[in-house]
Protein backbone atom coordinates (compact mmCIF):
# COMPACT_ATOMS: atom_id res chain seq x y z
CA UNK A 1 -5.74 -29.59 25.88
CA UNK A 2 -6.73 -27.19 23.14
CA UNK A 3 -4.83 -23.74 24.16
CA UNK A 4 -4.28 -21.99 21.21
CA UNK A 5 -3.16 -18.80 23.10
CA UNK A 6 0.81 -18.06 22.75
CA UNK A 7 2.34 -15.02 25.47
CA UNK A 8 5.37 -13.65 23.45
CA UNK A 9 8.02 -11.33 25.01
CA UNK A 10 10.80 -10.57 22.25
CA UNK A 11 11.08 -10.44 18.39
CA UNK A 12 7.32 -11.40 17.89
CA UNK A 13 5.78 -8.39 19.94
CA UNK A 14 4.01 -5.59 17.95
CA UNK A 15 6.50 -3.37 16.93
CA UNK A 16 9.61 -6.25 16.61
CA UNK A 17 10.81 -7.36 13.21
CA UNK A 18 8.70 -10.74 13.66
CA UNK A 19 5.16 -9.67 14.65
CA UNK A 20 4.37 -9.84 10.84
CA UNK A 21 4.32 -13.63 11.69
CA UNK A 22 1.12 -13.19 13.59
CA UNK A 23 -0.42 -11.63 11.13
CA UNK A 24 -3.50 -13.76 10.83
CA UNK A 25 -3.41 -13.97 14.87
CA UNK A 26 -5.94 -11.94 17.44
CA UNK A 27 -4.02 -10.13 19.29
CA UNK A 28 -5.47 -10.42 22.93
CA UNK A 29 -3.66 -8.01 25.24
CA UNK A 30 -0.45 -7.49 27.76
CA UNK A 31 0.13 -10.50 30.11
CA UNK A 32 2.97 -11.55 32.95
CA UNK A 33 4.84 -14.75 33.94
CA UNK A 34 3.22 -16.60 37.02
CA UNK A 35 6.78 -18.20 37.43
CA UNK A 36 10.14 -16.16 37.20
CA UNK A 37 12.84 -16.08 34.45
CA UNK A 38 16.20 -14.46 33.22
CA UNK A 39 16.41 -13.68 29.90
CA UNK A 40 19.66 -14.03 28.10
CA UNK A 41 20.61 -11.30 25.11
CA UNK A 42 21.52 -13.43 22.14
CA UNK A 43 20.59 -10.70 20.03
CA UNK A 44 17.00 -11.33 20.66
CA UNK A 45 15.76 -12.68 24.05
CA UNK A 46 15.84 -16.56 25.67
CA UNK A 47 13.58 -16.72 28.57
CA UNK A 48 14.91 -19.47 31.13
CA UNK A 49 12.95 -20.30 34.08
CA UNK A 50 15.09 -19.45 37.59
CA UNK A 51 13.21 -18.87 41.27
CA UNK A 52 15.72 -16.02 41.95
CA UNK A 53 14.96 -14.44 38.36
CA UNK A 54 11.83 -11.84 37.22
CA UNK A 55 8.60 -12.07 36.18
CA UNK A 56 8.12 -11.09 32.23
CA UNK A 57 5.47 -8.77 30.77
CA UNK A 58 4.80 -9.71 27.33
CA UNK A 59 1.97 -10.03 25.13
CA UNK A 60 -0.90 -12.92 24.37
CA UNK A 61 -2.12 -13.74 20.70
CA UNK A 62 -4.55 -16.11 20.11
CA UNK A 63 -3.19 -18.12 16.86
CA UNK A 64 -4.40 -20.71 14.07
CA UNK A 65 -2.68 -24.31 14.27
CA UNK A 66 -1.40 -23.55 11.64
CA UNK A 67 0.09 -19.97 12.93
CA UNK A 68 1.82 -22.08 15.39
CA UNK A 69 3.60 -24.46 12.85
CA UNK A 70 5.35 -20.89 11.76
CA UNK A 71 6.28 -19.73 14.98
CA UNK A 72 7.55 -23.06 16.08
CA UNK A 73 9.74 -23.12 12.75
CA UNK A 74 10.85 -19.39 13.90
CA UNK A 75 11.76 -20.67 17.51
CA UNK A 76 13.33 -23.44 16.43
CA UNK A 77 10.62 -25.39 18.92
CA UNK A 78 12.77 -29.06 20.09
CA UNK A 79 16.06 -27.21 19.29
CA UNK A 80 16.33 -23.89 20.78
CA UNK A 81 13.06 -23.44 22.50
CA UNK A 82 11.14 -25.44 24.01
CA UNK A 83 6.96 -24.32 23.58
CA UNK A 84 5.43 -25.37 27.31
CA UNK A 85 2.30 -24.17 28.78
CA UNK A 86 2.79 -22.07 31.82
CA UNK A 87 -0.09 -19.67 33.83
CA UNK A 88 -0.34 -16.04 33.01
CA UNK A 89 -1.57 -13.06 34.64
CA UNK A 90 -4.19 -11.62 32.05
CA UNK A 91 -6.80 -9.23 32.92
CA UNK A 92 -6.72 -9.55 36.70
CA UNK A 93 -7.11 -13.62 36.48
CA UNK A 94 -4.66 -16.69 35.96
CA UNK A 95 -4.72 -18.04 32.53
CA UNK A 96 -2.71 -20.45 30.32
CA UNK A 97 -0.93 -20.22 27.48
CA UNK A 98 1.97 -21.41 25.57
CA UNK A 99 5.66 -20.17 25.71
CA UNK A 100 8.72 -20.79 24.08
CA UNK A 101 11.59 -21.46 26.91
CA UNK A 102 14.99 -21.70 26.41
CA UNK A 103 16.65 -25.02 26.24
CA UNK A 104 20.27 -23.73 26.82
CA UNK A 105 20.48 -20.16 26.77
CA UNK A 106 23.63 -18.38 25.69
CA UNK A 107 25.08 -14.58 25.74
CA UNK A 108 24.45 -12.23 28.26
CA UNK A 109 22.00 -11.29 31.20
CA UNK A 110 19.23 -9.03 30.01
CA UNK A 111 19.31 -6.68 33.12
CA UNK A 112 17.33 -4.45 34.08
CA UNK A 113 16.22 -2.55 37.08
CA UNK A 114 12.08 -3.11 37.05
CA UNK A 115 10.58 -5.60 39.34
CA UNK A 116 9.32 -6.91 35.41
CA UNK A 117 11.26 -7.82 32.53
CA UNK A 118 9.88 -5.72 29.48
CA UNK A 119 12.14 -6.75 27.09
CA UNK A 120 13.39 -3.57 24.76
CA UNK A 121 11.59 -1.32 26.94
């Protein structure tokens, strides 16, 4: 599969001390989670798949192999995170992209009272 399309929801958002990462990346537009998460607060979010959790709104960039060997040293990709492909809501149709997923999230509940996790917002 050749999906070079990454939906980000913390640090790497425009306006978060990592966007400067995807620099060289087209930015494509807002997006939401198909399937439902909770995201822990370790001092910057871990998304972790649970049936009972929310969907996330976040944000889909269209990167450069290469883009993704940064962002995969960033998320710690194998170690913390784990980048999966999972379906999107984008622009009133189902699309796929990648995501970074927490492999054991720690800290605390990001709560919030939205039917949508906007992480920060």
């Amino acid at each position: 599969m050749n999906n070079n399309n990454l939906f980000v929801y913390g640090t790497l958002k425009r306006g978060f001390g990592n966007n400067y990462i995807l620099r060289n990346s087209k930015f494509l537009g807002s997006a939401i989670t198909e399937e439902k998460f909770v995201i822990f607060d370790c001092g910057f979010p871990c998304a972790y798949p649970d049936y009972n959790g929310k969907r996330i709104k976040g944000e889909i960039y269209q990167l450069t192999d290469e883009d993704f060997i940064f962002t995969d040293r960033l998320e710690s990709n194998g170690y913390l995170y784990n980048r999966e492909i999972q379906k999107f809501n984008y622009k009133d149709e189902l699309i796929e992209s990648w995501i970074y997923v927490a492999i054991n999230p720690y800290g605390t509940v990001y709560d919030t009272n939205s039917e949508i996790i906007n992480w920060k917002y």
